[in-house]
N, C-alpha and C. Protein backbone atom coordinates (compact mmCIF):
# COMPACT_ATOMS: atom_id res chain seq x y z
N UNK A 1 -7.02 6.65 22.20
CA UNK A 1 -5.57 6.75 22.22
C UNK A 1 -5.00 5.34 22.06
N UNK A 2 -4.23 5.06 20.67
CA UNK A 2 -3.89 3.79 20.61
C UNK A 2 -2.02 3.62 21.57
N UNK A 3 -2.26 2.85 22.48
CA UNK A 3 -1.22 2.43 23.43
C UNK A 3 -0.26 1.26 22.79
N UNK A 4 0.97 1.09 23.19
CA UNK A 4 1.72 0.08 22.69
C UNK A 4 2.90 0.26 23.55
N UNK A 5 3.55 -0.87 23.79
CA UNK A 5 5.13 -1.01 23.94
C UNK A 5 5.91 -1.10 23.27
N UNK A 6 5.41 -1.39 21.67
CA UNK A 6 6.55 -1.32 20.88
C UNK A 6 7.13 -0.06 20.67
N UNK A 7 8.01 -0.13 19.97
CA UNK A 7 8.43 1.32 19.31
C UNK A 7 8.16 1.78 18.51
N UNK A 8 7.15 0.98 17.53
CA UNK A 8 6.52 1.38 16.06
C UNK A 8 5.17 0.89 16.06
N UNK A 9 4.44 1.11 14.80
CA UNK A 9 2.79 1.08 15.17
C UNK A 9 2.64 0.12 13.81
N UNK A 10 2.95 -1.15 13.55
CA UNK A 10 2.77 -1.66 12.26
C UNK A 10 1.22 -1.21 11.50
N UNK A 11 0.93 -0.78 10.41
CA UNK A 11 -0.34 -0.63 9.94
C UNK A 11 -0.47 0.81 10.02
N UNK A 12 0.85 1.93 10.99
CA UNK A 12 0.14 3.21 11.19
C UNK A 12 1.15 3.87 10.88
N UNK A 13 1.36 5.19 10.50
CA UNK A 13 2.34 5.42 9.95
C UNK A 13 2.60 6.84 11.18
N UNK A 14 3.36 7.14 11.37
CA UNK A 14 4.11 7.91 12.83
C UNK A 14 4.11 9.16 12.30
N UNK A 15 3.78 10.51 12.30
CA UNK A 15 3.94 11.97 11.08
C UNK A 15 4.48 12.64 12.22
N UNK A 16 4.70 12.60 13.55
CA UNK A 16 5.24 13.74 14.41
C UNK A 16 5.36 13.17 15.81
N UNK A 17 6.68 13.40 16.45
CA UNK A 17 7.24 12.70 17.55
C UNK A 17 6.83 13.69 18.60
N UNK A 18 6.03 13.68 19.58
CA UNK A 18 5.86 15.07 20.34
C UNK A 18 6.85 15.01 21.32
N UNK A 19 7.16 13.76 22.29
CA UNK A 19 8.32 13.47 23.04
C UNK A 19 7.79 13.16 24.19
N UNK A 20 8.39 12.66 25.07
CA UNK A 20 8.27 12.06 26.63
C UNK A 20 7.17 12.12 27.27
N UNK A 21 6.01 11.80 27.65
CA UNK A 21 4.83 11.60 28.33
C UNK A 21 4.88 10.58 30.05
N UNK A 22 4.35 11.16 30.71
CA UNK A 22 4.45 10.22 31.69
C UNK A 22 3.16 10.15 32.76
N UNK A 23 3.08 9.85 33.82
CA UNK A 23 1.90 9.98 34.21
C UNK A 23 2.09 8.95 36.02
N UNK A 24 1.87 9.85 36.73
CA UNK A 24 2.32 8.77 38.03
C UNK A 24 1.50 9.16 38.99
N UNK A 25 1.63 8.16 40.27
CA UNK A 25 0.63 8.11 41.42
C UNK A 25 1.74 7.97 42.33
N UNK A 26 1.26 8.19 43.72
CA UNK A 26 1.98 7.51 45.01
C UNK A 26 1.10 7.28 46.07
N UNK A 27 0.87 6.34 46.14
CA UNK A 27 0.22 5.34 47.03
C UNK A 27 0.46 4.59 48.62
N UNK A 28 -0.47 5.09 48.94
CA UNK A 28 -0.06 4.39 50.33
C UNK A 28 -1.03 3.17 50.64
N UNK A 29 -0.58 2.24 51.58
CA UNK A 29 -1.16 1.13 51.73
C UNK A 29 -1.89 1.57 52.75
N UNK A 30 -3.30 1.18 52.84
CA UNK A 30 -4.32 1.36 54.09
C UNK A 30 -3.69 0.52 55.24
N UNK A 31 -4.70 0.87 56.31
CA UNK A 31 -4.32 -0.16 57.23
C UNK A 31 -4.79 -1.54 57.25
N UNK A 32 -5.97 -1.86 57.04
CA UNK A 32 -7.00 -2.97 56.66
C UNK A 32 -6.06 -3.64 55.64
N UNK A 33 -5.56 -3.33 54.51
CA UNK A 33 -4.78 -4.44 53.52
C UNK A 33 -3.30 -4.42 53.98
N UNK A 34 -2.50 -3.85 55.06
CA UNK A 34 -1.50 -3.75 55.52
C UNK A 34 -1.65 -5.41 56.92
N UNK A 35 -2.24 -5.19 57.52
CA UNK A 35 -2.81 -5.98 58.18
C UNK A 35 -2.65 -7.61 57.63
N UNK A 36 -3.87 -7.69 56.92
CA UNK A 36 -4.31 -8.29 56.05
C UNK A 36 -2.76 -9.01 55.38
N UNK A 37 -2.19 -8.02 55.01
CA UNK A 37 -0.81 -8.48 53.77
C UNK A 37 0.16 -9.06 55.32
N UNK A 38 0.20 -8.94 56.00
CA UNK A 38 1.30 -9.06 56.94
C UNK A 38 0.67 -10.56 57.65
N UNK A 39 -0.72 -10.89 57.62
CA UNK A 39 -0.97 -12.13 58.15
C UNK A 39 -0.95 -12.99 57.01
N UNK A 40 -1.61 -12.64 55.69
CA UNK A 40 -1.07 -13.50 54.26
C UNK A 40 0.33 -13.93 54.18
N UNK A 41 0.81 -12.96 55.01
CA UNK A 41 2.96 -13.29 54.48
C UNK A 41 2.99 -14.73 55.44
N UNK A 42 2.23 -14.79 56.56
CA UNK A 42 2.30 -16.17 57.39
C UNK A 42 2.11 -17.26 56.83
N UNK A 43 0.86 -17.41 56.02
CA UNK A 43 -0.04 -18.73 55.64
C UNK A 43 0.79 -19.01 53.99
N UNK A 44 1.13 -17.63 53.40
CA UNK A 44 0.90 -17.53 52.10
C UNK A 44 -0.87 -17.58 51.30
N UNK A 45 -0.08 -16.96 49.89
CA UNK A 45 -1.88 -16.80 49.05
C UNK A 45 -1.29 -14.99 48.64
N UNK A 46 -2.35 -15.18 47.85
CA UNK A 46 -2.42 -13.93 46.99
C UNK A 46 -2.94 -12.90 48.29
N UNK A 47 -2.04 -11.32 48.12
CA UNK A 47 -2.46 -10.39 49.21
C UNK A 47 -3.89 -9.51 48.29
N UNK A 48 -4.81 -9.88 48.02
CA UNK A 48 -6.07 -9.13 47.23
C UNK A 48 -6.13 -7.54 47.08
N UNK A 49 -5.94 -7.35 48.64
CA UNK A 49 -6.09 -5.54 49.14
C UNK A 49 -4.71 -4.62 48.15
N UNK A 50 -3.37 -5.83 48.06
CA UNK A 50 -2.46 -5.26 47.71
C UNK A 50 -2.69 -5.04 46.57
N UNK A 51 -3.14 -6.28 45.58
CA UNK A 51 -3.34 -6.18 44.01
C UNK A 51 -4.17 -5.83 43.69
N UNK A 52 -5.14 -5.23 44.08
CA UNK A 52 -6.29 -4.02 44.04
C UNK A 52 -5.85 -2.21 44.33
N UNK A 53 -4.72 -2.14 45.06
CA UNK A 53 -4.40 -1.56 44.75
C UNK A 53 -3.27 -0.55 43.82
N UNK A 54 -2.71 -2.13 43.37
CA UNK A 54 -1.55 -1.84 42.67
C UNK A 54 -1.98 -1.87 40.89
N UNK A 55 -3.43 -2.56 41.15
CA UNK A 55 -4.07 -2.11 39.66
C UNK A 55 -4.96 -0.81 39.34
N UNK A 56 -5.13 -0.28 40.85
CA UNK A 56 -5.71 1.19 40.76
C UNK A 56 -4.75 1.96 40.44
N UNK A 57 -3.78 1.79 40.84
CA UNK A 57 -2.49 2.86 40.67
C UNK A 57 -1.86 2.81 39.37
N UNK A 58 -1.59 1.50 38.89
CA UNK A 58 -1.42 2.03 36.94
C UNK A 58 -2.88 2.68 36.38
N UNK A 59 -3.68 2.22 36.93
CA UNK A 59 -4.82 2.54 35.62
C UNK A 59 -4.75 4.07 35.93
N UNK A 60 -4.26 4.50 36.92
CA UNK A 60 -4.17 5.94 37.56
C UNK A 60 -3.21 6.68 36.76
N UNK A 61 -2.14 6.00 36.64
CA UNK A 61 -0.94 6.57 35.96
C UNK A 61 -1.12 6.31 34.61
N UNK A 62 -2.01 5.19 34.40
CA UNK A 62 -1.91 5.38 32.71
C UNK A 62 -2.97 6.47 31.95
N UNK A 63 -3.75 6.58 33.05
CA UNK A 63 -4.63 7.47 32.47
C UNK A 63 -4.08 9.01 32.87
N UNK A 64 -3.27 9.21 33.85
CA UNK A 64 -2.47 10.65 33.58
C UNK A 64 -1.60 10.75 32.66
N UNK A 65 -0.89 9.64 32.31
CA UNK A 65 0.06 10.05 31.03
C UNK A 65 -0.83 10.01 29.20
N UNK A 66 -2.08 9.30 29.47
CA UNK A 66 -2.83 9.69 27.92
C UNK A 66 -3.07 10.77 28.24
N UNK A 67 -3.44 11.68 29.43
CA UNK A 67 -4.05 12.97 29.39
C UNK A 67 -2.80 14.31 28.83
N UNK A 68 -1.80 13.62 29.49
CA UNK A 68 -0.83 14.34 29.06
C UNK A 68 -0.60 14.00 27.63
N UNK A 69 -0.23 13.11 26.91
CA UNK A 69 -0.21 12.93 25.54
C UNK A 69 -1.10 13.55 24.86
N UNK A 70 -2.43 13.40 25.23
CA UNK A 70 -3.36 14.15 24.52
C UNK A 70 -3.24 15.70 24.85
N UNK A 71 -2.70 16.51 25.45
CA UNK A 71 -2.91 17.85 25.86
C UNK A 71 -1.56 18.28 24.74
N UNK A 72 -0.67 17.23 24.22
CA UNK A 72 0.44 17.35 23.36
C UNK A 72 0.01 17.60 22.14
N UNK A 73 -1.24 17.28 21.97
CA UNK A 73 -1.91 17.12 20.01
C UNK A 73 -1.53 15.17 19.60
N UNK A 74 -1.17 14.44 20.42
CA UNK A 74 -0.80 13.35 20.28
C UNK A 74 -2.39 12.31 20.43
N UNK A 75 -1.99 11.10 19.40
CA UNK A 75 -3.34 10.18 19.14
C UNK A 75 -2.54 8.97 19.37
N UNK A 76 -1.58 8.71 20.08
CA UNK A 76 -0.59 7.09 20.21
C UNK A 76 0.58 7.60 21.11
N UNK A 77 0.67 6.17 21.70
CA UNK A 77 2.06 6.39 22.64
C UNK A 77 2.74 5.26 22.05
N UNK A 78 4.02 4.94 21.82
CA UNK A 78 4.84 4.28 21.41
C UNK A 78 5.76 4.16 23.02
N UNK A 79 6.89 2.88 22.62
CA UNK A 79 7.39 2.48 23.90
C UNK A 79 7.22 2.96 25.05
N UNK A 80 5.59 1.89 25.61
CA UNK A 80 5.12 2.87 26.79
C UNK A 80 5.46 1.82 27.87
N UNK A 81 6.08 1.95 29.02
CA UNK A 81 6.47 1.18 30.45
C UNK A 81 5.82 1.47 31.60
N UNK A 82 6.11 0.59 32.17
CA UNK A 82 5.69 1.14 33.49
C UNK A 82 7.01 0.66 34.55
N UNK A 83 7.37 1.77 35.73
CA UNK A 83 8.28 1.62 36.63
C UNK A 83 7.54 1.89 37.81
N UNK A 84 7.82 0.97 39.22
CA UNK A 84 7.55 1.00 40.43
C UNK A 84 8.31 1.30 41.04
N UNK A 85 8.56 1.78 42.19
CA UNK A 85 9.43 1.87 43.59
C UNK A 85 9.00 2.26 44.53
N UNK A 86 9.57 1.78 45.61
CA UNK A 86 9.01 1.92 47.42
C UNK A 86 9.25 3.20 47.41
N UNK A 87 8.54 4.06 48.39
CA UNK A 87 8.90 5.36 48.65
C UNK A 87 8.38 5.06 50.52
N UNK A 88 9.78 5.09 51.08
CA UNK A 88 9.11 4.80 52.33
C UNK A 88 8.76 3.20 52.79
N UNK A 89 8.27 3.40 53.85
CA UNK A 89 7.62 1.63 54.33
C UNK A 89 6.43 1.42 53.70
N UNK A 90 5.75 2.56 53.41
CA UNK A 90 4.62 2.39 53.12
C UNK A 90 3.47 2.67 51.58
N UNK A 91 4.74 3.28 51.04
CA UNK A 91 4.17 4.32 50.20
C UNK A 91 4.80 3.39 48.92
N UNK A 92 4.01 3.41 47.29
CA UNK A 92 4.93 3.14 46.47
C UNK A 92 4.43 4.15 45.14
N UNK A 93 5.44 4.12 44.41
CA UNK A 93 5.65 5.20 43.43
C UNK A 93 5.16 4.37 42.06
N UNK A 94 4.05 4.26 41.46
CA UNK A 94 3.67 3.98 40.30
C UNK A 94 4.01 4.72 39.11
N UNK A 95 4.88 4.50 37.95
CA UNK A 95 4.99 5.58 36.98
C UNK A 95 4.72 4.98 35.51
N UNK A 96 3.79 5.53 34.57
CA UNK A 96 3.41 4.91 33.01
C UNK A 96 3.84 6.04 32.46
N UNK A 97 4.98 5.57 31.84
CA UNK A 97 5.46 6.21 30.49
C UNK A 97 5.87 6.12 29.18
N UNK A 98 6.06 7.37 28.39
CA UNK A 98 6.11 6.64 26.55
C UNK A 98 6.02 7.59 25.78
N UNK A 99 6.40 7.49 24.63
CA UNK A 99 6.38 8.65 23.94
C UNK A 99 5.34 9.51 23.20
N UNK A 100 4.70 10.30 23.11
CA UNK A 100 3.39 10.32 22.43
C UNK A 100 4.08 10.64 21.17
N UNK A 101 2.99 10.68 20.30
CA UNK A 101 3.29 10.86 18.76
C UNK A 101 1.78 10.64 17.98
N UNK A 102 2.20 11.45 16.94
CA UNK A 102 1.21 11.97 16.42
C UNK A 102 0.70 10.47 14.60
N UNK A 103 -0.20 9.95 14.89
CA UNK A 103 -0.38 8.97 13.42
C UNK A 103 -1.29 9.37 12.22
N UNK A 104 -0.81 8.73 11.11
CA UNK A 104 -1.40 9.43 10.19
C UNK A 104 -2.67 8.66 10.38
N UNK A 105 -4.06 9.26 9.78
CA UNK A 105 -5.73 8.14 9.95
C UNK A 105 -6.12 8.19 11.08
């Protein structure tokens, strides 16, 4: 599945727009990297537990929204994003989205 943010695929030519694809997680922070993140906020430094899990959670969402693109007849996503938000103290809302569409080759 060829991925992109642009809106066009230079080199590929676009034959069918299937429409809106998305793909999301919601995540809660353990206690161990909650911990952890709350004594880092003292010293400063990178929170590890946090950015381990905040890269599980796109690769989570990006791989539910190719599944969905692909269940469309779609081989590319065009302007694909990603949006976050808190849900709660604890919880956050990962979302990868974009359009699928169908390329010629």
């Amino acid at each position: 599945m060829l991925i992109t943010t642009a809106n066009d695929l230079p080199g590929h030519q676009i034959t069918e727009v299937l429409g809106e694809v998305f793909g999301l997680t919601i995540r809660s922070r353990n206690l161990g990297s909650q911990i952890g993140a709350n004594l880092k906020s003292i010293i400063g430094g990178e929170l590890h537990g946090m950015t381990k899990n905040l890269v599980e959670s796109r690769n989570l969402a990006m791989s539910r929204m190719v599944e969905e693109a692909a269940s469309k007849g779609g081989n590319a996503i065009v302007a694909m994003r990603f949006d976050t938000s808190e849900m709660g103290a604890n919880w956050t809302e990962v979302c990868a989205y974009g359009t699928a569409v169908k390329i010629a080759g």
